[in-house]
C-alpha atoms as a PDB file:
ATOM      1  CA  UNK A   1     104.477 111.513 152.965  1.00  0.00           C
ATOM      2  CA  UNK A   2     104.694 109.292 149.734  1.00  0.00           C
ATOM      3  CA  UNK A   3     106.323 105.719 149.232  1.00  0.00           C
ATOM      4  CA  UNK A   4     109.637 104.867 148.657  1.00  0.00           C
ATOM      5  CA  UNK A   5     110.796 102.359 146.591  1.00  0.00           C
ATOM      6  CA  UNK A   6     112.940  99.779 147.254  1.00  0.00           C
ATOM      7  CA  UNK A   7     114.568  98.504 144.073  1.00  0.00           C
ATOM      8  CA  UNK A   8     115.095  95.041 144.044  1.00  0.00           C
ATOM      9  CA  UNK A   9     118.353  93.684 142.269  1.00  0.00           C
ATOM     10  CA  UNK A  10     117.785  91.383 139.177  1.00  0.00           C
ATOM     11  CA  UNK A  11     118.431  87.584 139.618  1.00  0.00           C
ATOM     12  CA  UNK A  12     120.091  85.895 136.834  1.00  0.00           C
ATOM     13  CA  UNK A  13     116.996  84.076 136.706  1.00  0.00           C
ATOM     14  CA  UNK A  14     115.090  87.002 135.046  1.00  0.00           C
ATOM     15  CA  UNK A  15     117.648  87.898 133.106  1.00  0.00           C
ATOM     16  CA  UNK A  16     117.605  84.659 131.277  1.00  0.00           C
ATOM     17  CA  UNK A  17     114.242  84.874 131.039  1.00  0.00           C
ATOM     18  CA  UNK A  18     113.802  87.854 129.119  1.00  0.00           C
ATOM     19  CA  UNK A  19     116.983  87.285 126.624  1.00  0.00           C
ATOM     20  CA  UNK A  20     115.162  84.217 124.809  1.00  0.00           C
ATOM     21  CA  UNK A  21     112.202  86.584 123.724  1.00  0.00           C
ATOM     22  CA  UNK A  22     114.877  89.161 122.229  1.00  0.00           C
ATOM     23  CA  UNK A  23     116.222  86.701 120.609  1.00  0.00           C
ATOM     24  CA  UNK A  24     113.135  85.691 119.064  1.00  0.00           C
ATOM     25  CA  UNK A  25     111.727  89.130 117.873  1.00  0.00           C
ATOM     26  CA  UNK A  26     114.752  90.050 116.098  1.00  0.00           C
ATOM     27  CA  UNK A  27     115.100  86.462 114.309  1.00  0.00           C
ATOM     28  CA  UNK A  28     113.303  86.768 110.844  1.00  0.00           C
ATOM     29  CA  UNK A  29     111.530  84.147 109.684  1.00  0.00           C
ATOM     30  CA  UNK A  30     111.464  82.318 106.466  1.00  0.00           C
ATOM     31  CA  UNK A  31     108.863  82.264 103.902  1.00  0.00           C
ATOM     32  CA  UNK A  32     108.178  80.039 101.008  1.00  0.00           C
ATOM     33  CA  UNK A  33     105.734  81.930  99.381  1.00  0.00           C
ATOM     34  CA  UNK A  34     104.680  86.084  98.846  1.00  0.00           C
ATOM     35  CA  UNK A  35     103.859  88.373  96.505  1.00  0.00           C
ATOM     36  CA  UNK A  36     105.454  90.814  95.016  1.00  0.00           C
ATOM     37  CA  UNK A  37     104.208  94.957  94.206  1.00  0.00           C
ATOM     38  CA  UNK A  38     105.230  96.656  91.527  1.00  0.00           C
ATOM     39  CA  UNK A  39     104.328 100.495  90.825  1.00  0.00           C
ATOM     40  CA  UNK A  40     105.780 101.587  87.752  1.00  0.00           C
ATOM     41  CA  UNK A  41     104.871 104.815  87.203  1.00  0.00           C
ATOM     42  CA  UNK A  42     106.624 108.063  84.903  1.00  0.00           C
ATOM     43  CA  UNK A  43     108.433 109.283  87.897  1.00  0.00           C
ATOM     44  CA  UNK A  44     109.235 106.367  90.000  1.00  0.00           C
ATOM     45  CA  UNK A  45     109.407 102.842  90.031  1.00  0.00           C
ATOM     46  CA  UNK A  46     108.405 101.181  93.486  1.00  0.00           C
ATOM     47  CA  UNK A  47     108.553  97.212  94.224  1.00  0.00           C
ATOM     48  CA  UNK A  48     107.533  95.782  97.666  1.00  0.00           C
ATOM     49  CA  UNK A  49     107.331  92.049  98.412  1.00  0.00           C
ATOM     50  CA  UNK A  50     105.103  91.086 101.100  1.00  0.00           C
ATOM     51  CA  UNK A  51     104.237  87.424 102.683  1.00  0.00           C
ATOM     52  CA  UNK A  52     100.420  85.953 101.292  1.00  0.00           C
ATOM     53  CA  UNK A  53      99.177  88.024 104.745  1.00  0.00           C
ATOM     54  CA  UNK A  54     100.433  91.433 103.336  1.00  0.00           C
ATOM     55  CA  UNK A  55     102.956  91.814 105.898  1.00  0.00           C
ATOM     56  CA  UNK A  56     106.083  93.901 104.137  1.00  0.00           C
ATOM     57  CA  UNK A  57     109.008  91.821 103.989  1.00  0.00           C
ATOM     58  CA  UNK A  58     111.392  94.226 102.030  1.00  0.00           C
ATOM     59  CA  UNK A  59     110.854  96.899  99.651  1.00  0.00           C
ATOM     60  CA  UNK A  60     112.923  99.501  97.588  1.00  0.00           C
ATOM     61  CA  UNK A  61     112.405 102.618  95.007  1.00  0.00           C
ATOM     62  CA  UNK A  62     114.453 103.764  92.047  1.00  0.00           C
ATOM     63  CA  UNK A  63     114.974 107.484  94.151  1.00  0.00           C
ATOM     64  CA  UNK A  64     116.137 105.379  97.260  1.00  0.00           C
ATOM     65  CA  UNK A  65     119.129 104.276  94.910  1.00  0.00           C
ATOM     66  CA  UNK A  66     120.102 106.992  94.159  1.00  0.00           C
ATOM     67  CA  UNK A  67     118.208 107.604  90.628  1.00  0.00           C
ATOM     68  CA  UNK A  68     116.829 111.084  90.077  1.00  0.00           C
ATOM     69  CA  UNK A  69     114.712 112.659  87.661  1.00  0.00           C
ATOM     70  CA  UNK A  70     113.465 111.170  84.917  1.00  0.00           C
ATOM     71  CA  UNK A  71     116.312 108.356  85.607  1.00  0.00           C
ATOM     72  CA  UNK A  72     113.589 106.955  88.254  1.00  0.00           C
ATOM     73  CA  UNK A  73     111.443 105.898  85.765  1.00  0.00           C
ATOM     74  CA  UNK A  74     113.719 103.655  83.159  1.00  0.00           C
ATOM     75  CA  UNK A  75     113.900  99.945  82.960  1.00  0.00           C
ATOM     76  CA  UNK A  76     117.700 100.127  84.153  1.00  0.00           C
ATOM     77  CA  UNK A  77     116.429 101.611  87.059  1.00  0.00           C
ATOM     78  CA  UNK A  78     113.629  99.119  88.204  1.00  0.00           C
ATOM     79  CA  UNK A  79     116.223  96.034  86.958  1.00  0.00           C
ATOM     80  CA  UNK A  80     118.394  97.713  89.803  1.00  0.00           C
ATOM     81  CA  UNK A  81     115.723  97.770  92.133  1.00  0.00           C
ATOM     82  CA  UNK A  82     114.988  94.250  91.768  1.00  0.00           C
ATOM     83  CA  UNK A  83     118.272  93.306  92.380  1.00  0.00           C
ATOM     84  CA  UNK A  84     118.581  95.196  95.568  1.00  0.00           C
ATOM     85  CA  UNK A  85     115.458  93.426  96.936  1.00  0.00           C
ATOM     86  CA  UNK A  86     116.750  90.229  95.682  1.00  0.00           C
ATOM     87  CA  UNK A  87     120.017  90.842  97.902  1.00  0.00           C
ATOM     88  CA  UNK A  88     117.718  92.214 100.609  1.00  0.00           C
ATOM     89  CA  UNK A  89     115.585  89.097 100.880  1.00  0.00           C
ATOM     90  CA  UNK A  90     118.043  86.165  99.852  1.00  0.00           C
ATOM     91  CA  UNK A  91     118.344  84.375 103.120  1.00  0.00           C
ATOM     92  CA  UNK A  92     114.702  84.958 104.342  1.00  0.00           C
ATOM     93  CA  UNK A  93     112.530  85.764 101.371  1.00  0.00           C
ATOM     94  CA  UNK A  94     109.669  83.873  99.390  1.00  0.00           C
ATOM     95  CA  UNK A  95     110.857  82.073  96.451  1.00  0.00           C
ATOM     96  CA  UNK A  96     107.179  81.105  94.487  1.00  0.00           C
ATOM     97  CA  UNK A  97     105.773  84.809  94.112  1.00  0.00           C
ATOM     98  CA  UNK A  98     102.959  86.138  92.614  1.00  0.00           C
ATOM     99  CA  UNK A  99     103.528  89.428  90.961  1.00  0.00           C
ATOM    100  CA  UNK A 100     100.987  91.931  90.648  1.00  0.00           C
ATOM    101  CA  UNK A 101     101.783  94.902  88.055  1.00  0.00           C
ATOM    102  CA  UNK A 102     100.711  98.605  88.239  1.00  0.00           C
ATOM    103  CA  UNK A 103     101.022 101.680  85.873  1.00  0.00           C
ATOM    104  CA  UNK A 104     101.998 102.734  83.087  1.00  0.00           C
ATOM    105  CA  UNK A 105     105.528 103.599  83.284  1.00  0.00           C
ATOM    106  CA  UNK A 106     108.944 102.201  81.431  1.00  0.00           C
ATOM    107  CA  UNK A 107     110.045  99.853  84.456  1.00  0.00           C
ATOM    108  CA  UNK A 108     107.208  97.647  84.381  1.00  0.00           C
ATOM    109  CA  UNK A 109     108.291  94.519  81.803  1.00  0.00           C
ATOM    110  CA  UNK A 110     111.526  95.203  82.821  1.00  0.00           C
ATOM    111  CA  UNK A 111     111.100  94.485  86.028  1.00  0.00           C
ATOM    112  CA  UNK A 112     109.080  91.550  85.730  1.00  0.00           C
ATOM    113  CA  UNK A 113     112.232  90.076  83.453  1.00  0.00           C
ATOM    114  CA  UNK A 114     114.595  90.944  86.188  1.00  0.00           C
ATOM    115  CA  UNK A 115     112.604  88.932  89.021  1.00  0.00           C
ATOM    116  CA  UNK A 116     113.461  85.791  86.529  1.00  0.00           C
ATOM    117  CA  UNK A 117     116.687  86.441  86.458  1.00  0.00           C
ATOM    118  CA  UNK A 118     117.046  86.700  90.604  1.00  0.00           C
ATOM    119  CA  UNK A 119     116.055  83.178  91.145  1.00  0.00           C
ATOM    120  CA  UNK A 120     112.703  83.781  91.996  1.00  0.00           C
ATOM    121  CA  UNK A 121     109.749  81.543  90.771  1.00  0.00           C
ATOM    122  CA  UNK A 122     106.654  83.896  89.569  1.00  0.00           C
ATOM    123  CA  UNK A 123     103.970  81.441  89.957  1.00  0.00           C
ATOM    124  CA  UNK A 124     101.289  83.898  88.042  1.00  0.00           C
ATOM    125  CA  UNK A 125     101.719  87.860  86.819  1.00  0.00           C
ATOM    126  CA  UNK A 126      98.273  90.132  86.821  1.00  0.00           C
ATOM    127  CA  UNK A 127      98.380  93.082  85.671  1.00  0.00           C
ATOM    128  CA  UNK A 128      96.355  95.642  88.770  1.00  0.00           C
ATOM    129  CA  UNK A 129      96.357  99.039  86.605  1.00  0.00           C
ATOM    130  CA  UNK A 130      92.984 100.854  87.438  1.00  0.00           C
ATOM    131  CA  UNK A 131      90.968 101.567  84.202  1.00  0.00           C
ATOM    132  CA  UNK A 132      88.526 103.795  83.861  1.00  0.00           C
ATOM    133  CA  UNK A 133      84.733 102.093  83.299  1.00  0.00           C
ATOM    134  CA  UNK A 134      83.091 105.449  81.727  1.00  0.00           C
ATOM    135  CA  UNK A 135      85.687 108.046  81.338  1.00  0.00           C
ATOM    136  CA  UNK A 136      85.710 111.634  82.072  1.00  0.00           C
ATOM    137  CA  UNK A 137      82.520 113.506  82.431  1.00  0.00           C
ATOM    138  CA  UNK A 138      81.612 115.286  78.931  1.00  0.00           C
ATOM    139  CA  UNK A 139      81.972 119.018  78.493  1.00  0.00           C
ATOM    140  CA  UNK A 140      78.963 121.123  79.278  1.00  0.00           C
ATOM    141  CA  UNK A 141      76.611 121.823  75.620  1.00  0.00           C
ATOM    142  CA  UNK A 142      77.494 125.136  74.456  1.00  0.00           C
ATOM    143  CA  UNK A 143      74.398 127.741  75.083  1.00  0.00           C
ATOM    144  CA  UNK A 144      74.092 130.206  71.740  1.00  0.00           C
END
């Protein structure tokens, strides 16, 4: 017929074993430096900060506050975002960031302004925005 199993009762041996590593995967770790993402666009404003590895630390979006509409895209809204994140990622977080800036949309310089005023360091700002090298292709000539 088929094997039974005997099961063997845990020492407190292993169990002190394996509560260390627990300990150690849920402990987050500090960083000095990161980047931080931010989308602005007309409907949404979306900031991430990530470690120089890209690893997300924390990120938030206007809608995930509780903005809607055309609220989403205002500079109150991605100020309020920034300060969410900054509360997120005060004990843990990078301090000197890098801040890379993308779209077109009201939150961007607002934004920016806000991560001054939330103790972080911005080491350097680039704007990321893709622009178009040639344009649109040109309408078809008209056949008479």
């Amino acid at each position: 017929m088929g094997k039974t199993k005997i099961i063997q009762p845990k020492t407190e041996e292993a169990k002190t074993e394996t509560a260390p590593k627990a300990a150690a995967k849920n402990q987050k770790r500090k960083v000095e430096n990161g980047r931080v993402y931010i989308s602005a666009s007309y409907n949404n404003t979306i900031v991430t900060i990530t470690d120089n590895n890209g690893g997300v630390i924390a990120w938030a979006t206007a809608g995930s506050l509780g903005f809607a509409g055309p609220k989403k895209a205002t500079p109150f809204a991605a100020s309020k975002v920034i300060a969410a994140l900054a509360e997120k990622v005060e004990k843990t977080g990078p301090v000197n960031v890098d801040v890379y800036v993308s779209g077109v949309g009201g939150g961007r310089d607002s934004a920016v302004r806000s991560l001054l005023n939330h103790n972080f360091n911005v080491v350097t700002i680039k704007d990321v925005t893709p622009i178009p090298h040639n344009g649109p292709k040109p309408k078809k000539a008209r056949r008479v």
